[in-house]
N, C-alpha and C. Protein backbone atom coordinates (compact mmCIF):
# COMPACT_ATOMS: atom_id res chain seq x y z
N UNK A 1 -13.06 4.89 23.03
CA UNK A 1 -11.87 5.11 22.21
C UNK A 1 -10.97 3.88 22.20
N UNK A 2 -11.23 3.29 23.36
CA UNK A 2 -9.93 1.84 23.47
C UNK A 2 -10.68 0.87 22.87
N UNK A 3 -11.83 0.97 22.42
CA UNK A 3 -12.54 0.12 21.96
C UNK A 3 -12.15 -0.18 20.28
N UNK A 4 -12.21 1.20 20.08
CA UNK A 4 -11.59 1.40 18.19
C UNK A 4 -10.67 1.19 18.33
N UNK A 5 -9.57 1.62 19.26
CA UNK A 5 -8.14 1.15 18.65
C UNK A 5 -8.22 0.16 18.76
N UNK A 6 -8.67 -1.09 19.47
CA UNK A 6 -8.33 -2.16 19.76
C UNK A 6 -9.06 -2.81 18.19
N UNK A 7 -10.22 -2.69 18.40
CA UNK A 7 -10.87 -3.18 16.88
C UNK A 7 -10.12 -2.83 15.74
N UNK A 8 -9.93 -1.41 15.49
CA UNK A 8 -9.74 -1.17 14.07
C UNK A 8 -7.49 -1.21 14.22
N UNK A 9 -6.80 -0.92 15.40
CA UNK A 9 -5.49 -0.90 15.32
C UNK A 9 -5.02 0.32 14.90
N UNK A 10 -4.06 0.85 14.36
CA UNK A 10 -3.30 1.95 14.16
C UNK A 10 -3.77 2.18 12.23
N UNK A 11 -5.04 2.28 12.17
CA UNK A 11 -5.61 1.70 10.53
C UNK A 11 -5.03 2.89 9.51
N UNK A 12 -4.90 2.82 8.40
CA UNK A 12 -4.76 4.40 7.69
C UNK A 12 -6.14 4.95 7.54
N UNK A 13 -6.25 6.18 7.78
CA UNK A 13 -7.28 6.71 7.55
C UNK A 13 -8.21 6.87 6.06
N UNK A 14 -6.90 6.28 5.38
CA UNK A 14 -7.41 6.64 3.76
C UNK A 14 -7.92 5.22 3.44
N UNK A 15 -7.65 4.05 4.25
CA UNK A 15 -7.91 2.96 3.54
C UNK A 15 -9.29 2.92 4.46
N UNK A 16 -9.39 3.66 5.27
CA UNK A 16 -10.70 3.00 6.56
C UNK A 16 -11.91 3.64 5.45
N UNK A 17 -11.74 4.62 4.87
CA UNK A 17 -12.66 5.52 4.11
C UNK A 17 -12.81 4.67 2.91
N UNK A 18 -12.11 3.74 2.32
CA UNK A 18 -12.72 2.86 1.35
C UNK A 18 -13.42 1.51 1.88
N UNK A 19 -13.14 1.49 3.55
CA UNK A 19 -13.71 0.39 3.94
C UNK A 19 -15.04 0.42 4.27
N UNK A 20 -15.32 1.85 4.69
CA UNK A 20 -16.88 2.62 4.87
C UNK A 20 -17.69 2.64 3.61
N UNK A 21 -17.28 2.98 2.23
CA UNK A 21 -17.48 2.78 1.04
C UNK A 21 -17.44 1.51 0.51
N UNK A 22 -17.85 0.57 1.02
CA UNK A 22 -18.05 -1.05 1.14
C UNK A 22 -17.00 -1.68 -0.04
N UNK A 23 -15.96 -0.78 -0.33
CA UNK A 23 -15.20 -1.41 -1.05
C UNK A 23 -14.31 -2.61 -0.92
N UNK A 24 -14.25 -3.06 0.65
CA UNK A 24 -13.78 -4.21 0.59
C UNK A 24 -15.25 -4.92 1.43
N UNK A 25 -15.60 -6.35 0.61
CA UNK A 25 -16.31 -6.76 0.98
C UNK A 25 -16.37 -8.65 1.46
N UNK A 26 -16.68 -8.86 2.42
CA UNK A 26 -16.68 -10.22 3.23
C UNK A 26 -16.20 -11.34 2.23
N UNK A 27 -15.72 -12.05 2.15
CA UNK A 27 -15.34 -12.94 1.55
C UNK A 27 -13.34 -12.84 0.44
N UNK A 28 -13.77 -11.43 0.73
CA UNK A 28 -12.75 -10.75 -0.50
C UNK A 28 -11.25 -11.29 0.29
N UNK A 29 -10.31 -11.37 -0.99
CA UNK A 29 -8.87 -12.04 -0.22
C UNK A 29 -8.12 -10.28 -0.17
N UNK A 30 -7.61 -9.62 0.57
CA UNK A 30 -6.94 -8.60 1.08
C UNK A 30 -5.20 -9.72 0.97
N UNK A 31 -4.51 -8.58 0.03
CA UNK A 31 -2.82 -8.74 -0.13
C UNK A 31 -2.59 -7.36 0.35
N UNK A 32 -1.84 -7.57 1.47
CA UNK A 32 -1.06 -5.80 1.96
C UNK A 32 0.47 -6.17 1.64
N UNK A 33 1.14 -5.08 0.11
CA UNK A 33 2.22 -5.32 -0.14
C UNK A 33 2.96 -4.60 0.64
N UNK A 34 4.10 -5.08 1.33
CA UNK A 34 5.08 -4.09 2.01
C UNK A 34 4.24 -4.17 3.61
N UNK A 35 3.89 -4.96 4.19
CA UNK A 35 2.84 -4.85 5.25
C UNK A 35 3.64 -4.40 6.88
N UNK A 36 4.82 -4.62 6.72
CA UNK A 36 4.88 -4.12 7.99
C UNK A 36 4.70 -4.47 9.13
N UNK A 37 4.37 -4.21 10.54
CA UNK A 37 3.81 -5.35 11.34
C UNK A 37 2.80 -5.61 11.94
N UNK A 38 1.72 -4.58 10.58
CA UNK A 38 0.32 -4.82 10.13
C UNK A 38 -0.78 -4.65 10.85
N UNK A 39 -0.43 -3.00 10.52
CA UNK A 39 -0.67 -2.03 11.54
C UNK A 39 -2.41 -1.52 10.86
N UNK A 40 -2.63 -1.64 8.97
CA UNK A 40 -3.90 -1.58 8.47
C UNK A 40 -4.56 -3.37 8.99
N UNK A 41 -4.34 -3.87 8.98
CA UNK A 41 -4.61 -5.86 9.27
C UNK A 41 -5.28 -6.01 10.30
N UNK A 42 -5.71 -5.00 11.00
CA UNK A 42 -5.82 -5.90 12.29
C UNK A 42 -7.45 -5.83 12.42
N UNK A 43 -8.06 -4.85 11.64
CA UNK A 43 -9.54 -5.44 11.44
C UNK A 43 -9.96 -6.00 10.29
N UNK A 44 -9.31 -6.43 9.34
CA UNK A 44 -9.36 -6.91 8.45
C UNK A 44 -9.06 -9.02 8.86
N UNK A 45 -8.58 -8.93 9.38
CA UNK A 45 -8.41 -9.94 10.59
C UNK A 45 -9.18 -10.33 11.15
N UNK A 46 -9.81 -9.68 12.04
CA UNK A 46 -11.20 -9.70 13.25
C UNK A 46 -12.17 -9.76 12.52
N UNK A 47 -12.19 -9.18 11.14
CA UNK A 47 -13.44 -9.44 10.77
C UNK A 47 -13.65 -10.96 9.56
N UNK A 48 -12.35 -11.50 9.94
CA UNK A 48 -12.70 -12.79 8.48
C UNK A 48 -12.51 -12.68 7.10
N UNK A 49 -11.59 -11.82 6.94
CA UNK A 49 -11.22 -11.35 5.54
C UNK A 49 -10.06 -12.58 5.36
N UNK A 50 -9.84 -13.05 4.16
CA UNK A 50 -8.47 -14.07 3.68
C UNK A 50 -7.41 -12.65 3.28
N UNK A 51 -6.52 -12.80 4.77
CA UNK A 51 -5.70 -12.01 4.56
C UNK A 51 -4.33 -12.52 3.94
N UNK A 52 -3.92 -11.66 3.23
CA UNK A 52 -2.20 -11.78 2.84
C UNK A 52 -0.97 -10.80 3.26
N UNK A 53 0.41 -11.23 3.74
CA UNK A 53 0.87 -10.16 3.29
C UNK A 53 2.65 -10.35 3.03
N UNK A 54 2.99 -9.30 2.77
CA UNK A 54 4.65 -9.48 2.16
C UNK A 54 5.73 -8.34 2.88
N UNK A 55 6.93 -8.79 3.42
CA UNK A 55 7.27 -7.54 4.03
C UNK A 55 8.93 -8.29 3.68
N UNK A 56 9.52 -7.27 3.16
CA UNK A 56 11.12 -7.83 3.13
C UNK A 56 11.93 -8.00 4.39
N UNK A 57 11.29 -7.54 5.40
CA UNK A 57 11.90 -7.24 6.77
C UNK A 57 11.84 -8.73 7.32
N UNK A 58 12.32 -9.61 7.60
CA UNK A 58 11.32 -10.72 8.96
C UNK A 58 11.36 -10.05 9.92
N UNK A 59 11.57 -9.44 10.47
CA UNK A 59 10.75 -9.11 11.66
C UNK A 59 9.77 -8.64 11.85
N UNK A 60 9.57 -7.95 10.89
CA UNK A 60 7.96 -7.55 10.58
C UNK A 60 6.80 -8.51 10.34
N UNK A 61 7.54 -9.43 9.86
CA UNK A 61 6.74 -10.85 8.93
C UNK A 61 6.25 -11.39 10.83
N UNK A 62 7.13 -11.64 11.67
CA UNK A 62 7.17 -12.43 12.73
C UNK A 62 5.86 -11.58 13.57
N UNK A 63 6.12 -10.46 13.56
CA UNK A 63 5.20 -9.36 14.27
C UNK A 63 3.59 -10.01 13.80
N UNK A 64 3.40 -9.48 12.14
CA UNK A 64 2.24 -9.75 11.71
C UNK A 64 1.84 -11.80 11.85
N UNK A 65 2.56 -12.73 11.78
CA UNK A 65 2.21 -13.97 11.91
C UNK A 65 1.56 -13.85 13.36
N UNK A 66 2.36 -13.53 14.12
CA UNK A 66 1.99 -13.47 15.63
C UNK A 66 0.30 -12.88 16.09
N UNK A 67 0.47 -11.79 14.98
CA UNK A 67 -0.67 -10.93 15.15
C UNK A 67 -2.08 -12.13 14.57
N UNK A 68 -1.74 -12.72 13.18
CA UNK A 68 -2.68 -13.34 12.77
C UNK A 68 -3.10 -14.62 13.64
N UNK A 69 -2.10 -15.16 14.27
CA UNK A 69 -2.36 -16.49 15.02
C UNK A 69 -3.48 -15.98 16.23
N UNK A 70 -3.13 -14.75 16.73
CA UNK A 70 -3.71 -14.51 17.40
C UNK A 70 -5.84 -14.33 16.88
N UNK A 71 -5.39 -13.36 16.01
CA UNK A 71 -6.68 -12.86 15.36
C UNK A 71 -7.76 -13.41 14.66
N UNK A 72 -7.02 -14.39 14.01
CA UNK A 72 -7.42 -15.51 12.80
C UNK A 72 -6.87 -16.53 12.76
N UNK A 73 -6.65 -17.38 13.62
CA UNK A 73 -5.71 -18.44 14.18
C UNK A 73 -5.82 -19.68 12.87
N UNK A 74 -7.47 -19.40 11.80
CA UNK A 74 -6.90 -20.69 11.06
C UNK A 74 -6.21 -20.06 9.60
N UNK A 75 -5.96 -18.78 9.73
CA UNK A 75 -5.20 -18.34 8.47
C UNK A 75 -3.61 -19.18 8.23
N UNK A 76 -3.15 -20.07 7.00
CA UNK A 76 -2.22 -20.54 7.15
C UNK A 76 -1.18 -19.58 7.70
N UNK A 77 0.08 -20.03 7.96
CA UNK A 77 1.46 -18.77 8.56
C UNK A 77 1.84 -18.48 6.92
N UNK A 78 2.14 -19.42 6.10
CA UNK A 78 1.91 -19.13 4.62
C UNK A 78 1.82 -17.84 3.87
N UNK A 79 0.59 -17.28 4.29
CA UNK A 79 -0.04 -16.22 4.04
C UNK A 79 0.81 -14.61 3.88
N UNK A 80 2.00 -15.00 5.25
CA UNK A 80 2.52 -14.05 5.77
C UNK A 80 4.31 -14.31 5.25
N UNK A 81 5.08 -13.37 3.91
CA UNK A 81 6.31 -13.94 3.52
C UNK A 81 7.02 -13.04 3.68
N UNK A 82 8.24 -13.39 3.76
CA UNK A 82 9.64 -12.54 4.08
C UNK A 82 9.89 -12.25 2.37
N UNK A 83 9.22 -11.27 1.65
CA UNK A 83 9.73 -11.19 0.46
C UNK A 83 9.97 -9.66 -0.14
N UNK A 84 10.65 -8.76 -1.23
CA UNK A 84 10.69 -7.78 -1.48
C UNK A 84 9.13 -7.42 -2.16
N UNK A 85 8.42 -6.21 -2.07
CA UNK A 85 7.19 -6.54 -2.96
C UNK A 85 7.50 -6.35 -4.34
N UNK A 86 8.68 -6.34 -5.34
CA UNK A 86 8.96 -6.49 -6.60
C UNK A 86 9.17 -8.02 -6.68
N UNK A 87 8.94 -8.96 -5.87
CA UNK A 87 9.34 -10.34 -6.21
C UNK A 87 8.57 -10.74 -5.19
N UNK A 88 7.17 -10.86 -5.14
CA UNK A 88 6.68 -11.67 -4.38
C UNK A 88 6.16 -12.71 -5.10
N UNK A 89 6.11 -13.85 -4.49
CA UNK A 89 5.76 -15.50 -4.66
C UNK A 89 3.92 -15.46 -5.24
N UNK A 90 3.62 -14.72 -4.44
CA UNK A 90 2.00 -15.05 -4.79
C UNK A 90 1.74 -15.16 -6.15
N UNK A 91 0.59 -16.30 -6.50
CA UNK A 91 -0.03 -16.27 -7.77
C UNK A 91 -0.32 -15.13 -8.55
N UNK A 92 -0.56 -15.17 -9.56
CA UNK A 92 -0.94 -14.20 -10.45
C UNK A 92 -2.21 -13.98 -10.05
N UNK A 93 -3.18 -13.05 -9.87
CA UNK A 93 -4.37 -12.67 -9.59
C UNK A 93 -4.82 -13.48 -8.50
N UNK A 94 -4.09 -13.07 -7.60
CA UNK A 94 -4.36 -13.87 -6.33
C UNK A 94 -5.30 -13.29 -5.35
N UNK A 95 -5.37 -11.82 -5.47
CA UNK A 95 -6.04 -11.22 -4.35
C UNK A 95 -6.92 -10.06 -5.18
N UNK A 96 -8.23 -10.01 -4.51
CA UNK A 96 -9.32 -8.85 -4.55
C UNK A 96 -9.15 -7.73 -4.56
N UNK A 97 -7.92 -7.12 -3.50
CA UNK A 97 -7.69 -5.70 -3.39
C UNK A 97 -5.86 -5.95 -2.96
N UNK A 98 -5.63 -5.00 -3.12
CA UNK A 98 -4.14 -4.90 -2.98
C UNK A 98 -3.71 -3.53 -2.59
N UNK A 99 -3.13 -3.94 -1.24
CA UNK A 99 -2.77 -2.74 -0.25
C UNK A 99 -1.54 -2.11 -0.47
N UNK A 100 -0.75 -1.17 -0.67
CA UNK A 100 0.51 -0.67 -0.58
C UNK A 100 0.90 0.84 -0.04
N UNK A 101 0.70 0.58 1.39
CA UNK A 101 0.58 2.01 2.09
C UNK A 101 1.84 2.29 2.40
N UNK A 102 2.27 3.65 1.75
CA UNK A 102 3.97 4.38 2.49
C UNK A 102 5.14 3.30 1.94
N UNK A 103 5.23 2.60 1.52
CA UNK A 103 5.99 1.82 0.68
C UNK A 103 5.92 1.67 -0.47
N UNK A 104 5.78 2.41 -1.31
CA UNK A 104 6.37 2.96 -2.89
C UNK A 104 7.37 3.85 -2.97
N UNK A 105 7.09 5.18 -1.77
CA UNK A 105 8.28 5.84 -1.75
C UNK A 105 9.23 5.47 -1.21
N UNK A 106 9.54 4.27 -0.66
CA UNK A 106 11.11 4.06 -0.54
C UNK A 106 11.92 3.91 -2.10
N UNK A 107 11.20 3.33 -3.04
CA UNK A 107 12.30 3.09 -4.28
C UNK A 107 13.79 3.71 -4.58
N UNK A 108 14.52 2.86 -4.70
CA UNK A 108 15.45 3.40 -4.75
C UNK A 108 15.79 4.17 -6.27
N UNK A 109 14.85 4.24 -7.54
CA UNK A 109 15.28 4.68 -8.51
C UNK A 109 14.15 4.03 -9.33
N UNK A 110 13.84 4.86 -10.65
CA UNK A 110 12.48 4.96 -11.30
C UNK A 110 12.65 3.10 -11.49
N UNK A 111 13.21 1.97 -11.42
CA UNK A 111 13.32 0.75 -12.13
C UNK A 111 12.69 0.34 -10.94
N UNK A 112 12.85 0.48 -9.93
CA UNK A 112 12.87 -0.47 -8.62
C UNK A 112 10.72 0.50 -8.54
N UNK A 113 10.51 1.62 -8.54
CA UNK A 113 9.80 1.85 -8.61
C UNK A 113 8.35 1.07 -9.39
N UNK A 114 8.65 1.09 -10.93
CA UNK A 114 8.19 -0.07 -11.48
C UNK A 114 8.29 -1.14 -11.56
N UNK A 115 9.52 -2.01 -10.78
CA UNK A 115 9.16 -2.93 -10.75
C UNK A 115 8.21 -3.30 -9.88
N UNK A 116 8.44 -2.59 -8.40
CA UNK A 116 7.21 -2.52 -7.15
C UNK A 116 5.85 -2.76 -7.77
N UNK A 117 5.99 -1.77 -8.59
CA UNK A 117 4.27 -1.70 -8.75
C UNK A 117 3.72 -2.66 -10.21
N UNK A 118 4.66 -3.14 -10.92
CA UNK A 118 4.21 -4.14 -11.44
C UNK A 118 4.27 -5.77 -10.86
N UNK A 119 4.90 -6.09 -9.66
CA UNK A 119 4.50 -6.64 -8.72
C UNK A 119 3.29 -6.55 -8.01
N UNK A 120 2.75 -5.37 -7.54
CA UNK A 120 1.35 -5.44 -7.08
C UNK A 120 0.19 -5.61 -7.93
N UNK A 121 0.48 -5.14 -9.08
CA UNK A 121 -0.40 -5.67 -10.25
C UNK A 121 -0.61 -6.81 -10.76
N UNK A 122 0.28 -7.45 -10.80
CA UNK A 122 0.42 -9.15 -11.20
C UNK A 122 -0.37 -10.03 -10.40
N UNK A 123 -0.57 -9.67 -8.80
CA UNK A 123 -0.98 -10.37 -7.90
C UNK A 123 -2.56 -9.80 -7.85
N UNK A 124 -3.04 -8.77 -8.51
CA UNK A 124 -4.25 -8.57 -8.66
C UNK A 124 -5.35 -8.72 -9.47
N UNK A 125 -6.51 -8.84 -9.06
CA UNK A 125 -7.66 -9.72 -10.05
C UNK A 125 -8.17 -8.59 -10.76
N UNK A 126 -8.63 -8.89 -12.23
CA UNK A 126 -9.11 -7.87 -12.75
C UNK A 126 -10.26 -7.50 -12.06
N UNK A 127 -10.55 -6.25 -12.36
CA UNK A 127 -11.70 -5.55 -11.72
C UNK A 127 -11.37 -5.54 -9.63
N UNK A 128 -10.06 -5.81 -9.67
CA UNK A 128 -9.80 -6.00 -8.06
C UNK A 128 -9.38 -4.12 -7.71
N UNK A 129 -9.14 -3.61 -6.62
CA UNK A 129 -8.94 -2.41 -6.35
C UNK A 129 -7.19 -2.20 -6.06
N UNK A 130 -6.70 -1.40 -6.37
CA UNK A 130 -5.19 -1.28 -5.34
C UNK A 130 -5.23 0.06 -4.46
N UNK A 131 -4.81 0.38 -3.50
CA UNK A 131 -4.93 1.14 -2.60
C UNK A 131 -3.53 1.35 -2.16
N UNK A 132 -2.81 2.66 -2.66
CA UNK A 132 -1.73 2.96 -2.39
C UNK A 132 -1.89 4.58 -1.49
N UNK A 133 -0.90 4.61 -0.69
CA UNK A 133 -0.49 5.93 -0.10
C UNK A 133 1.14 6.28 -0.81
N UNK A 134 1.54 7.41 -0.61
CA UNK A 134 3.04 7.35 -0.90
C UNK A 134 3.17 8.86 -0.99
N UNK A 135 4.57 9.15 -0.60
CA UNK A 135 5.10 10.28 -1.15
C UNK A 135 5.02 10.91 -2.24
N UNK A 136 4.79 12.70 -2.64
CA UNK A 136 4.82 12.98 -3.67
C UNK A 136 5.22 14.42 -4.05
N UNK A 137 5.25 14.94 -4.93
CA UNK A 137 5.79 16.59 -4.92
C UNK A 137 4.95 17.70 -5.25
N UNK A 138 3.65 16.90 -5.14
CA UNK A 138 2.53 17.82 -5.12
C UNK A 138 2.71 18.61 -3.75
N UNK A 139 2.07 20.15 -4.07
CA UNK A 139 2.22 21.13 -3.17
C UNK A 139 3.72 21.31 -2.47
N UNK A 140 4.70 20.87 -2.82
CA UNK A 140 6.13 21.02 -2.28
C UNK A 140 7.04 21.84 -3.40
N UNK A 141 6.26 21.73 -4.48
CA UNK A 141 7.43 22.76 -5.63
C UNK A 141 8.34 23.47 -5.62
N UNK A 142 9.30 23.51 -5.56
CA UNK A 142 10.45 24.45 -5.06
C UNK A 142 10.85 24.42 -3.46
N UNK A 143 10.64 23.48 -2.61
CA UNK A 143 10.83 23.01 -1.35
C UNK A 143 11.90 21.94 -1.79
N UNK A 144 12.13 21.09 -2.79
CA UNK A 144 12.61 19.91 -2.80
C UNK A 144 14.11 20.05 -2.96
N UNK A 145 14.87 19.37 -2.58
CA UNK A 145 16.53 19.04 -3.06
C UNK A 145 16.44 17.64 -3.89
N UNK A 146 17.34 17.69 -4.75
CA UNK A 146 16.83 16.15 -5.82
C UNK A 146 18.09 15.89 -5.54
N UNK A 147 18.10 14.08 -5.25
CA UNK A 147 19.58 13.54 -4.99
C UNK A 147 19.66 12.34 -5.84
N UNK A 148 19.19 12.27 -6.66
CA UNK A 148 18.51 11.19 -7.92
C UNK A 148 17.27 11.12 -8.37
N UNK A 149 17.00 9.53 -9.15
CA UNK A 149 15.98 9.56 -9.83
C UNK A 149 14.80 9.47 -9.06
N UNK A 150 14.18 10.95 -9.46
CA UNK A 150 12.93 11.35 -8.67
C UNK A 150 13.21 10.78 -7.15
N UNK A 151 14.18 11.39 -6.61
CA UNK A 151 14.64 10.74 -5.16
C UNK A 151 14.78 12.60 -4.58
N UNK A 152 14.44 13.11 -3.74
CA UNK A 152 14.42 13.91 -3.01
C UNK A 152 14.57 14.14 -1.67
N UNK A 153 15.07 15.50 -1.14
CA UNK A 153 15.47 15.56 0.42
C UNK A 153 14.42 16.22 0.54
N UNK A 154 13.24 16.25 1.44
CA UNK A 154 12.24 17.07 1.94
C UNK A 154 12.60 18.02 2.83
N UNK A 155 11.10 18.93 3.30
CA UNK A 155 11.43 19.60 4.33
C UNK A 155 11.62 19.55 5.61
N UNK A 156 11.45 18.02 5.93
CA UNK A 156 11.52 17.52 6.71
C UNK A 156 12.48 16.57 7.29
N UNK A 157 13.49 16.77 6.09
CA UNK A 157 14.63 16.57 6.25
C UNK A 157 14.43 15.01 5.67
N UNK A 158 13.54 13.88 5.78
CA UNK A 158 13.80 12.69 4.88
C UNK A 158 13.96 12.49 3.71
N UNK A 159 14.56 11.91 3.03
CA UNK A 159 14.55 11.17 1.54
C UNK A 159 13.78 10.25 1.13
N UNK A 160 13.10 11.03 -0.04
CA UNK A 160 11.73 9.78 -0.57
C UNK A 160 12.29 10.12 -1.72
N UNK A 161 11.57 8.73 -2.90
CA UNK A 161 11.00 9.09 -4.64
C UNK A 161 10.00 9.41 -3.77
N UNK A 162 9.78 10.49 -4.85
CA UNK A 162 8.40 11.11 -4.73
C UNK A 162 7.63 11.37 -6.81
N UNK A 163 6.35 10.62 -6.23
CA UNK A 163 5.55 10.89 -7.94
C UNK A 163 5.33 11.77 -7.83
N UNK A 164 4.91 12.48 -9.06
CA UNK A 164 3.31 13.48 -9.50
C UNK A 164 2.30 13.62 -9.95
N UNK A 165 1.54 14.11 -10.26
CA UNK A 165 0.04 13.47 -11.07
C UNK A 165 0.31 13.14 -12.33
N UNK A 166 1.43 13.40 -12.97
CA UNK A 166 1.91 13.32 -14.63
C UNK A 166 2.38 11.57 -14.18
N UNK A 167 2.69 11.36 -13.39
CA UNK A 167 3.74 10.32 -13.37
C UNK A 167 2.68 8.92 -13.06
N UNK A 168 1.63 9.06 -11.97
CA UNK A 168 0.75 8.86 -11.81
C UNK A 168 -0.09 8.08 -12.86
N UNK A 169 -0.60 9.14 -13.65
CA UNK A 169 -1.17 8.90 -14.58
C UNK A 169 -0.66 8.49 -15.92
N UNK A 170 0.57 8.19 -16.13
CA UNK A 170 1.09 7.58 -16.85
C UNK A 170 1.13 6.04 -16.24
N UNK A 171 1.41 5.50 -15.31
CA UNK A 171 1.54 4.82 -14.88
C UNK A 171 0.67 3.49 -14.83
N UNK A 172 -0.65 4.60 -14.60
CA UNK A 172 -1.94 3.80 -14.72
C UNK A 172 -2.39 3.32 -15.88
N UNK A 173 -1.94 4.56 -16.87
CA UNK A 173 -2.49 3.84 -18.39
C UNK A 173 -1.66 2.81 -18.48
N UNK A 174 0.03 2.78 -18.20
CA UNK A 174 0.89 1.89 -18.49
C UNK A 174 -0.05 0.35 -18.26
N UNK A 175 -0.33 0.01 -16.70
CA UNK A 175 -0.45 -0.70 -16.21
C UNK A 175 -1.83 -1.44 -16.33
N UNK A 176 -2.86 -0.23 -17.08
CA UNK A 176 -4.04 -1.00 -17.33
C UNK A 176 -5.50 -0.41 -16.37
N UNK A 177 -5.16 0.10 -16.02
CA UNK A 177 -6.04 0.67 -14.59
C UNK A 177 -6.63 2.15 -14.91
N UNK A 178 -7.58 2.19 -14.24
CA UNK A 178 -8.35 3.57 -14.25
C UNK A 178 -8.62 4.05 -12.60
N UNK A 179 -8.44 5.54 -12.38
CA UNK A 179 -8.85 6.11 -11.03
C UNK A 179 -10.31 5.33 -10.58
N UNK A 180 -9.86 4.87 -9.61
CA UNK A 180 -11.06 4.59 -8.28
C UNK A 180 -11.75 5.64 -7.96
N UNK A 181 -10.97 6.73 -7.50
CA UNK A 181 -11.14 8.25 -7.20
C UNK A 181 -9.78 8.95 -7.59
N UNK A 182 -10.87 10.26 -6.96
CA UNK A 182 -9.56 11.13 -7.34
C UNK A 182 -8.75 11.30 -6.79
N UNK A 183 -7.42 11.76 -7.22
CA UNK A 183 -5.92 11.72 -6.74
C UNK A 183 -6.96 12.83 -5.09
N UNK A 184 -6.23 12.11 -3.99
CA UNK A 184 -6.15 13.01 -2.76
C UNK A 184 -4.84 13.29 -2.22
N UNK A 185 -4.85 14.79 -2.26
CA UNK A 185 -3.03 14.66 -1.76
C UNK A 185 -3.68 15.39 -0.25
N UNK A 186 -2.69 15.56 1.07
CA UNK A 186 -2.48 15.29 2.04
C UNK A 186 -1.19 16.67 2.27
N UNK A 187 -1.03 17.70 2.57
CA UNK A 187 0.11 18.45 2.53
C UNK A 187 0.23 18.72 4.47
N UNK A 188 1.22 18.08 4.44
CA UNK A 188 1.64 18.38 6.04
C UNK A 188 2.62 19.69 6.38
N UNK A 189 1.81 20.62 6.50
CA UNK A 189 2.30 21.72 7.38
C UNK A 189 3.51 22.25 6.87
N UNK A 190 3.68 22.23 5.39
CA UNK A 190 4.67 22.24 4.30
C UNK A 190 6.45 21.31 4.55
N UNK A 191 5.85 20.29 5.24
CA UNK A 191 6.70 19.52 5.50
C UNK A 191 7.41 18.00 4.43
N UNK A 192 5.74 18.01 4.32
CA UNK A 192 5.76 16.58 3.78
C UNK A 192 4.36 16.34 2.89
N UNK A 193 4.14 15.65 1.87
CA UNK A 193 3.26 15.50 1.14
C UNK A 193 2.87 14.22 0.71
N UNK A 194 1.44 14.05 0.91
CA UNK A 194 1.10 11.99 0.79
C UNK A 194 0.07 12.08 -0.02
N UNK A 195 0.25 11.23 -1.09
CA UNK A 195 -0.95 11.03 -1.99
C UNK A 195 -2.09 10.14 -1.58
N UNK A 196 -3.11 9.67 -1.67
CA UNK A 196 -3.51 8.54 -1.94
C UNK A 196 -4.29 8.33 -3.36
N UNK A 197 -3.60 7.10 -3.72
CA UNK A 197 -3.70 6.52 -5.04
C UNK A 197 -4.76 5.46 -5.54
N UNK A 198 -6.07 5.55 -5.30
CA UNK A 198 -6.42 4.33 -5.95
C UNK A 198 -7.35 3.76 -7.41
N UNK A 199 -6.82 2.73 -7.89
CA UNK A 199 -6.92 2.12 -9.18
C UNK A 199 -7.88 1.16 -9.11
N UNK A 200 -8.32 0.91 -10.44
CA UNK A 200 -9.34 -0.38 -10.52
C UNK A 200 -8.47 -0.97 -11.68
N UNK A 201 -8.57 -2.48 -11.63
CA UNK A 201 -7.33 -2.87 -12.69
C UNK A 201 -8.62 -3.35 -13.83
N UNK A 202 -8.60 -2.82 -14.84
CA UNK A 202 -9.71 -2.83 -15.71
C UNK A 202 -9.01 -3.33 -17.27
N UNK A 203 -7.72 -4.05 -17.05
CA UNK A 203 -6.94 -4.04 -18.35
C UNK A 203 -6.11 -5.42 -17.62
């Protein structure tokens, strides 16, 4: 067991299941938007992937550099920026797959929402994958308090935007993309509800 955590780290379970499904493959450049202190990275790392990532926090940024020097010592520090993911620096179609786990639902309001995610799109190659988790109001219907745009108090007492499959799927046509798979939602013990989202950018 100390063997996996140490290899694979604190990974999401939804992204490890596309990693078993050889969807990310050796050579491929991995961008984790919103990364955190890159807690999916750390076998993606060990194993020689050209990692990226973006976190508005620095301290998070400092966490994950630390982590990479360690892991992948010739990845530039570069790689790793103190930026919002609606304004990140990276090239246009810079990366293979594009990560955005639990960081969509912070938005503060449907603008900041799209802008997020037309940020992660910009930085992705056609035919590249995006791999999102996030809050949503599937299976919570009539559980929710609304305190803005698509901004909600759960039962769990936090505040997320939370999507829906209407919203979802608007989104995707917006943006050009077609389901990877199908929407998987996640209902915690009628507490809390997590989608996972993923797209192929085919537009």
């Amino acid at each position: 067991m100390n063997d996996l955590a140490t290899e694979f780290g604190d990974i999401d379970i939804y992204m490890f299941d596309q990693m078993l499904r050889g969807r990310f493959m050796p050579g491929m450049r991995i961008l984790d938007a919103g990364c955190g202190a890159g807690r999916n990275l750390v076998y993606l790392l060990r194993a020689g992937f050209e990692v990226c990532g973006a976190d508005e926090d620095p301290e998070s940024i400092r966490v994950v550099r630390d982590l990479a020097s360690r892991l992948a010592p010739g990845l530039p520090v570069e790689n790793f920026r103190v930026e919002p993911v609606e304004a990140m620096t990276f090239p246009d179609r810079h990366a293979d797959v594009v990560l955005c786990s639990a960081v969509l639902h912070f938005a503060r309001d449907d603008a900041q929402f799209k802008a997020m995610l037309r940020g992660c799109w910009r930085v992705l190659r056609p035919q590249g994958l995006f791999f999102s988790r996030l809050a949503s109001s599937i299976g919570l219907e009539g559980r929710l308090r609304a305190v803005g745009e698509r901004r909600f108090v759960l039962p769990d007492g936090s505040t997320r935007y939370l999507v829906d499959e209407a919203l979802l799927a608007e989104a995707a046509a917006t943006l050009g993309g077609e389901l990877a798979d199908p929407l998987k939602t996640t209902l915690v013990h009628g507490q809390r509800s997590m989608t996972t989202w993923v797209l192929r950018k085919t537009a």
